[in-house]
PDB file of N, CA and C in Angstrom:
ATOM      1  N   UNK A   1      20.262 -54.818  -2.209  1.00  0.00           N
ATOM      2  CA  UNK A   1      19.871 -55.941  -1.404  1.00  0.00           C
ATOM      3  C   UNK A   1      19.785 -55.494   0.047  1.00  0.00           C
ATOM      4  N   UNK A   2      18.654 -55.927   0.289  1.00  0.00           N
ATOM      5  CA  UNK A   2      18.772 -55.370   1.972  1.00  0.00           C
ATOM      6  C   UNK A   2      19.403 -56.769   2.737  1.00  0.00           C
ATOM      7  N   UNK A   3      19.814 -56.556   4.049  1.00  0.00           N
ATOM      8  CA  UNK A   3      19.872 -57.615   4.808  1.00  0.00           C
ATOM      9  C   UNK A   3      19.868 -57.109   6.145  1.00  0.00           C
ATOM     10  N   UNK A   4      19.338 -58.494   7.012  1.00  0.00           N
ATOM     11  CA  UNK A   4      19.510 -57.974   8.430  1.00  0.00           C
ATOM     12  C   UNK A   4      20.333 -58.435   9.214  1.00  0.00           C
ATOM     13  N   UNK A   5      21.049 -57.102   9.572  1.00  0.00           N
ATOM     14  CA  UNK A   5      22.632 -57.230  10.549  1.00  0.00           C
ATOM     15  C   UNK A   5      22.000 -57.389  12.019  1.00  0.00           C
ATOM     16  N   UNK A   6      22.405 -58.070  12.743  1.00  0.00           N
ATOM     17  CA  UNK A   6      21.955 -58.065  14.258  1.00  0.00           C
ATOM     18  C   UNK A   6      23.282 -57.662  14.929  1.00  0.00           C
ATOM     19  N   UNK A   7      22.791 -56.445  15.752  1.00  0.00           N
ATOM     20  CA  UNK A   7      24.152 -56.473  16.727  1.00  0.00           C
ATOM     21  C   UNK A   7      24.288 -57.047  17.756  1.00  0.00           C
ATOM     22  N   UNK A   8      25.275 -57.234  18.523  1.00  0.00           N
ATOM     23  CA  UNK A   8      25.756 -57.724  19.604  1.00  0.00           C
ATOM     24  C   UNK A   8      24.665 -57.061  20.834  1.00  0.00           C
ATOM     25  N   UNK A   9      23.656 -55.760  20.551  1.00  0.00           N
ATOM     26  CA  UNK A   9      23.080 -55.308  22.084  1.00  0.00           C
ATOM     27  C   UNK A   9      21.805 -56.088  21.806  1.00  0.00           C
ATOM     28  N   UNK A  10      20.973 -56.395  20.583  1.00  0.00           N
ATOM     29  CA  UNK A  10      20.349 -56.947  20.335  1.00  0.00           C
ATOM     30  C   UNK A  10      20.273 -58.357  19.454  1.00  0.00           C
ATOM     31  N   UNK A  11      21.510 -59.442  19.960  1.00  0.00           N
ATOM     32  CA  UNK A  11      21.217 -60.426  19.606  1.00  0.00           C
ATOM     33  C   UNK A  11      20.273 -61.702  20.441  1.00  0.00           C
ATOM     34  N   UNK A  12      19.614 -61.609  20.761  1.00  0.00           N
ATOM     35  CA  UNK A  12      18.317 -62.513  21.489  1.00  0.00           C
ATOM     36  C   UNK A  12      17.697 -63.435  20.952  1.00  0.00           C
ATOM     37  N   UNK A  13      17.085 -64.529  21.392  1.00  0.00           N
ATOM     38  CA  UNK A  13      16.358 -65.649  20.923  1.00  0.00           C
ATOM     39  C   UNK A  13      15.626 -64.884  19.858  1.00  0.00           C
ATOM     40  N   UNK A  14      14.792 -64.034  20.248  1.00  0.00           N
ATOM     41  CA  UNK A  14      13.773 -63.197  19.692  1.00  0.00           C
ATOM     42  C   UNK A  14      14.017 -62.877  18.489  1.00  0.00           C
ATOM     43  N   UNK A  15      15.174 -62.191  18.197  1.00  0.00           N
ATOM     44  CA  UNK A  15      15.905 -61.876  17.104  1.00  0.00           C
ATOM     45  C   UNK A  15      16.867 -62.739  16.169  1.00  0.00           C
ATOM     46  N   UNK A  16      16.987 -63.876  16.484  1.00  0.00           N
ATOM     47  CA  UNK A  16      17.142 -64.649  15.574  1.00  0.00           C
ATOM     48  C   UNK A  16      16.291 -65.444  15.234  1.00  0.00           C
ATOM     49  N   UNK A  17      15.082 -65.371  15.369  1.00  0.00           N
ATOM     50  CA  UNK A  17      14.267 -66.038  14.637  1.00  0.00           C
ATOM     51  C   UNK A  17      13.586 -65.949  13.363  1.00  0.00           C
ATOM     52  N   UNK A  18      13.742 -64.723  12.563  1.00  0.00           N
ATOM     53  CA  UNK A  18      13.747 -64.930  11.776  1.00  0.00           C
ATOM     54  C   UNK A  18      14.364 -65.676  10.548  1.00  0.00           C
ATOM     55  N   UNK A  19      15.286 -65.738  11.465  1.00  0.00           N
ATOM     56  CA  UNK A  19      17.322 -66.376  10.179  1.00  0.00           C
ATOM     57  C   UNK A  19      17.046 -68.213  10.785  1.00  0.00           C
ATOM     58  N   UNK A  20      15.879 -68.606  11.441  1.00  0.00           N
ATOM     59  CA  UNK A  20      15.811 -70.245  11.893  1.00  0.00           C
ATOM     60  C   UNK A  20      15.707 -70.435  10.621  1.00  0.00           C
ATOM     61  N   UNK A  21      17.134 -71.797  10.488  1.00  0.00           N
ATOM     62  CA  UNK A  21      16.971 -72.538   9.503  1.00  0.00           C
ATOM     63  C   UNK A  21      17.596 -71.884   7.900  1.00  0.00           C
ATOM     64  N   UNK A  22      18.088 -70.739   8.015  1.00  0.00           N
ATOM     65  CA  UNK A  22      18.272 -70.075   6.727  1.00  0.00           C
ATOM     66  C   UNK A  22      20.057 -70.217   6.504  1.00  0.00           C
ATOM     67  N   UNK A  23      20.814 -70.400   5.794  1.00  0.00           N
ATOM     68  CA  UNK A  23      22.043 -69.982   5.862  1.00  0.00           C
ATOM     69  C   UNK A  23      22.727 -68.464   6.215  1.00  0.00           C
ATOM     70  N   UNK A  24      23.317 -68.749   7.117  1.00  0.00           N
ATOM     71  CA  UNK A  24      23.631 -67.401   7.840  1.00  0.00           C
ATOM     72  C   UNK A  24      25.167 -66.770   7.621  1.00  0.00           C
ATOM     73  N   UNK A  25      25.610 -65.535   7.470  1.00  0.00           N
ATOM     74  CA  UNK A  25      27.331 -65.232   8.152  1.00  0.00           C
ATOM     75  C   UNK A  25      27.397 -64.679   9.466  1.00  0.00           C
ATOM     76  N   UNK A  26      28.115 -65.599  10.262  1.00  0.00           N
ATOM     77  CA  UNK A  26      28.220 -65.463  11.783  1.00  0.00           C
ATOM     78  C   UNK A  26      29.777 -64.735  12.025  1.00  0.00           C
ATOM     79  N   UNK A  27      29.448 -63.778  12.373  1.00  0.00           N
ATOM     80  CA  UNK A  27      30.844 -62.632  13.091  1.00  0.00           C
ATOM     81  C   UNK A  27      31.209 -62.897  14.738  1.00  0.00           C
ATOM     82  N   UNK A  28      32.449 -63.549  15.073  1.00  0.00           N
ATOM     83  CA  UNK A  28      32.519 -63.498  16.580  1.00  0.00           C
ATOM     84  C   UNK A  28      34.008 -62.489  16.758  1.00  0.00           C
ATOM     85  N   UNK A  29      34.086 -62.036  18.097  1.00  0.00           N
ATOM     86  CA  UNK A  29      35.496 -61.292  17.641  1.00  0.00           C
ATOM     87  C   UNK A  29      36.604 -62.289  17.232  1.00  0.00           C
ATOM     88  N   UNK A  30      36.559 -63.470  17.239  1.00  0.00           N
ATOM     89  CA  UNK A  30      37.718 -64.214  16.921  1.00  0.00           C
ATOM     90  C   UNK A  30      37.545 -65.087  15.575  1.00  0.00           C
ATOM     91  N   UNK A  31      35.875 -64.836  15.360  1.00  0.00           N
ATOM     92  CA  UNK A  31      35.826 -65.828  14.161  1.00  0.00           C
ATOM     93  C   UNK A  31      35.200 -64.992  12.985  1.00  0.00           C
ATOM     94  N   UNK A  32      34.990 -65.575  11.862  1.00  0.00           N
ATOM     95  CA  UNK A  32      33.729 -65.117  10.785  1.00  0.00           C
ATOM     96  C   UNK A  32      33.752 -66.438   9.844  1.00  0.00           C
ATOM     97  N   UNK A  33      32.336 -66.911   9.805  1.00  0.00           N
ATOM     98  CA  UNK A  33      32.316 -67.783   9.611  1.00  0.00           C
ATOM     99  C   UNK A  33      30.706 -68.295   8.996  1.00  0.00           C
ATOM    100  N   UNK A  34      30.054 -68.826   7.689  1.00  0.00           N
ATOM    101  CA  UNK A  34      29.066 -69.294   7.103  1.00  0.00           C
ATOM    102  C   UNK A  34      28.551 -70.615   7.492  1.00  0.00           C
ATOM    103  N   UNK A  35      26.944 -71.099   7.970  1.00  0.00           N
ATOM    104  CA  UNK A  35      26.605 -72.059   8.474  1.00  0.00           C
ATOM    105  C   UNK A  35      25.222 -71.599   8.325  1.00  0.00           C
ATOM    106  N   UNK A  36      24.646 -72.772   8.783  1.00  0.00           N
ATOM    107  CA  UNK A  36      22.935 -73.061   9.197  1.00  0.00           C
ATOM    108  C   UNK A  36      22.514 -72.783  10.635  1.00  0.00           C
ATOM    109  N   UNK A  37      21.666 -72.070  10.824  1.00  0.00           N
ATOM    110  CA  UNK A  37      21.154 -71.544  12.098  1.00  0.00           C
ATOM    111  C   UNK A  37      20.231 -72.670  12.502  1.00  0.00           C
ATOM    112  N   UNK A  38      20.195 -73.771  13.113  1.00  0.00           N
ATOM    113  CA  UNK A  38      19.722 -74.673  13.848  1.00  0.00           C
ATOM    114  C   UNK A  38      18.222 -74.095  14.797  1.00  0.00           C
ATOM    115  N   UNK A  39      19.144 -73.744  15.924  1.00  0.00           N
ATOM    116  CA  UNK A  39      18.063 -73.390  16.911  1.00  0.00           C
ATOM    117  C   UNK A  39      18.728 -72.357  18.308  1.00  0.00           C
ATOM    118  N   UNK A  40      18.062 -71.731  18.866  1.00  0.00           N
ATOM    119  CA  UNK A  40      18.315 -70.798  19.874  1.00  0.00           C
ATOM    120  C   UNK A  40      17.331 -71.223  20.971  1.00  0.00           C
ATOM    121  N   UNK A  41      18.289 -71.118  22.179  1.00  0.00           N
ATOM    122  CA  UNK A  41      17.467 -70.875  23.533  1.00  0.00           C
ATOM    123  C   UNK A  41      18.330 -69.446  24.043  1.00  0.00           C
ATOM    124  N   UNK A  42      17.640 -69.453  25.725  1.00  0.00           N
ATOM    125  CA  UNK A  42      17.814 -68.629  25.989  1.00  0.00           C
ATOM    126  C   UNK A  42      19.652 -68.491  26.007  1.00  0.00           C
ATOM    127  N   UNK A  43      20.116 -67.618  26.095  1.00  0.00           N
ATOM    128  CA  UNK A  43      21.916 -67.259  26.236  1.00  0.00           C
ATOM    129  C   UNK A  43      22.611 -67.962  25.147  1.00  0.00           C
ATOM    130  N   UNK A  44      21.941 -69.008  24.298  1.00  0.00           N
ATOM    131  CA  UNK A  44      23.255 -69.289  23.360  1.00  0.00           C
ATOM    132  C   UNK A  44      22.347 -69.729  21.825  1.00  0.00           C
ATOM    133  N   UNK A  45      22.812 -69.674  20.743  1.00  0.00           N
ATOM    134  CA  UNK A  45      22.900 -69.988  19.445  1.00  0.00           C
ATOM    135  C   UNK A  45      23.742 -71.560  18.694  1.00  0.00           C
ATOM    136  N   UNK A  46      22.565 -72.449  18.440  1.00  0.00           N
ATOM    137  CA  UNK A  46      23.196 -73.600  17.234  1.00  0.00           C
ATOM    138  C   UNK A  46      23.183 -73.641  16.128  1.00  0.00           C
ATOM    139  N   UNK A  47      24.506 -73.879  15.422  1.00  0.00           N
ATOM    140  CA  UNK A  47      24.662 -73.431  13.754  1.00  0.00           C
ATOM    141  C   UNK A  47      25.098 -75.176  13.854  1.00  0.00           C
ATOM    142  N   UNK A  48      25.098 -74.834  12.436  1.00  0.00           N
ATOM    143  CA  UNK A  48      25.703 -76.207  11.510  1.00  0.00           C
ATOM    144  C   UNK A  48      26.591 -75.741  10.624  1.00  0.00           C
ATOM    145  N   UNK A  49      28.026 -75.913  10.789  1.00  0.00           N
ATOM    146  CA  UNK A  49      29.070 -75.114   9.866  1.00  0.00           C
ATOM    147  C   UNK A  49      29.514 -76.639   9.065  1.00  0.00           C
ATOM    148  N   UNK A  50      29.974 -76.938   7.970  1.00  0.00           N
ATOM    149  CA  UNK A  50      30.321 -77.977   7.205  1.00  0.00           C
ATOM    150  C   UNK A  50      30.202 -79.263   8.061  1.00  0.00           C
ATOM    151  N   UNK A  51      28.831 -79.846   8.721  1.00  0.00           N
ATOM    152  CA  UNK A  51      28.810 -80.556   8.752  1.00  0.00           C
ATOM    153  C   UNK A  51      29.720 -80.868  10.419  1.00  0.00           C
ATOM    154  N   UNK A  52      29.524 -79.590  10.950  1.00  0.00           N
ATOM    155  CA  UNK A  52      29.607 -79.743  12.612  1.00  0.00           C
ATOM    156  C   UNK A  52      28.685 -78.780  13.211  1.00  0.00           C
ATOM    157  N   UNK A  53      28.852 -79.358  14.275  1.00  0.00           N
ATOM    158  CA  UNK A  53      27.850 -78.425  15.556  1.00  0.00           C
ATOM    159  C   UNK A  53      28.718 -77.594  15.951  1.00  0.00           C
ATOM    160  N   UNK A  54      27.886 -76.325  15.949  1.00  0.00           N
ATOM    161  CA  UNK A  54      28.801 -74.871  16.687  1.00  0.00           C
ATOM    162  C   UNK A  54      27.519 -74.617  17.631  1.00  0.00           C
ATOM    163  N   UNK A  55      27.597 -74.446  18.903  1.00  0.00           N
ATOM    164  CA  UNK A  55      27.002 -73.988  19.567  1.00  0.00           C
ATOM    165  C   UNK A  55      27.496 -72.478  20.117  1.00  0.00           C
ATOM    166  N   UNK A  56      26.848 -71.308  20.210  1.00  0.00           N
ATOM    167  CA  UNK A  56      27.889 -70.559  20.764  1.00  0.00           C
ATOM    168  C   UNK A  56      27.386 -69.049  21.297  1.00  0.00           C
ATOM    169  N   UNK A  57      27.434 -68.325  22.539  1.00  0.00           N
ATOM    170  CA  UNK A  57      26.870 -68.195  23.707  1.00  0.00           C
ATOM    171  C   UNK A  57      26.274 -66.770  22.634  1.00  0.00           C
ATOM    172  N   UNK A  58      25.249 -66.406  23.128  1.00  0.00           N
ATOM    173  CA  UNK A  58      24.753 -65.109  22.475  1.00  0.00           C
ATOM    174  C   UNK A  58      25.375 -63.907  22.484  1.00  0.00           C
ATOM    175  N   UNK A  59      26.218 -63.931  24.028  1.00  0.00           N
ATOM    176  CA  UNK A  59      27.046 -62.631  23.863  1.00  0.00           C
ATOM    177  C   UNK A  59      28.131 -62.535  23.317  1.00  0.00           C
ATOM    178  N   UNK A  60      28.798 -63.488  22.266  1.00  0.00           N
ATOM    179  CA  UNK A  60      30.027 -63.846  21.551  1.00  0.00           C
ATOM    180  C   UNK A  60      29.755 -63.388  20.434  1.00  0.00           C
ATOM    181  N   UNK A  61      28.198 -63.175  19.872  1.00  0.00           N
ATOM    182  CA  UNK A  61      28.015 -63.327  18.542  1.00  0.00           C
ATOM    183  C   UNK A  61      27.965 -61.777  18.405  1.00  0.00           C
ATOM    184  N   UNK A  62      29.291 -60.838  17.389  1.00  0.00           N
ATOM    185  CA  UNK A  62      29.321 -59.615  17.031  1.00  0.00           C
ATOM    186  C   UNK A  62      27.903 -59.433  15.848  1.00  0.00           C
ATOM    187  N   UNK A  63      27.511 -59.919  15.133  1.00  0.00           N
ATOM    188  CA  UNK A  63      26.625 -59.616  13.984  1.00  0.00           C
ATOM    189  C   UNK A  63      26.085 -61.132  13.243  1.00  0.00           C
ATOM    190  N   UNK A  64      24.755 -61.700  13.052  1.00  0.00           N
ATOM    191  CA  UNK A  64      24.321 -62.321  12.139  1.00  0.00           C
ATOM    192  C   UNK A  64      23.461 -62.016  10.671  1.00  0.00           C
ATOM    193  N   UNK A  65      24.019 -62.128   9.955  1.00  0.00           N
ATOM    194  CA  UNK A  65      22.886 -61.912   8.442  1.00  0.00           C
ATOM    195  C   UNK A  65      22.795 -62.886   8.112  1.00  0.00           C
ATOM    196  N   UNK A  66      21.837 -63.134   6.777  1.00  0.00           N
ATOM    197  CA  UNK A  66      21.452 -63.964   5.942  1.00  0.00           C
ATOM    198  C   UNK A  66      22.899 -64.084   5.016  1.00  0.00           C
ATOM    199  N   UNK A  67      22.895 -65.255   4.723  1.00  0.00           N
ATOM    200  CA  UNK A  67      24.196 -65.452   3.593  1.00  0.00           C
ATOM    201  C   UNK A  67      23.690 -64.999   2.431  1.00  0.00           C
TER     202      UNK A  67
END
């Protein structure tokens, strides 16, 4: 199975657009954690984790893949 890991030097609007809308696993250094990738602007990332809003700044996010 392939998947795509995003790192932390290249996590950008740009680069998460492919994962809009897909179920994702989100790595922060304090968290790891499965949700819905909402939407991105510039500097930060919106997920949907069980039915809450995670908003959370682009440079927090260690790695996103597809779930």
């Amino acid at each position: 199975m392939t998947s795509t890991v995003i790192d932390p030097t290249a996590v950008t609007a740009r680069a998460l657009r492919p994962l809009l809308g897909r179920q994702v696993v989100v790595r922060t250094a304090s968290a790891l954690w499965r949700g819905t990738l909402l939407s991105y602007v510039t500097g930060r990332a919106w997920f949907v984790v069980d039915d809450v809003d995670v908003v959370v700044p682009l440079g927090d996010l260690v790695s996103v893949r597809p779930a």
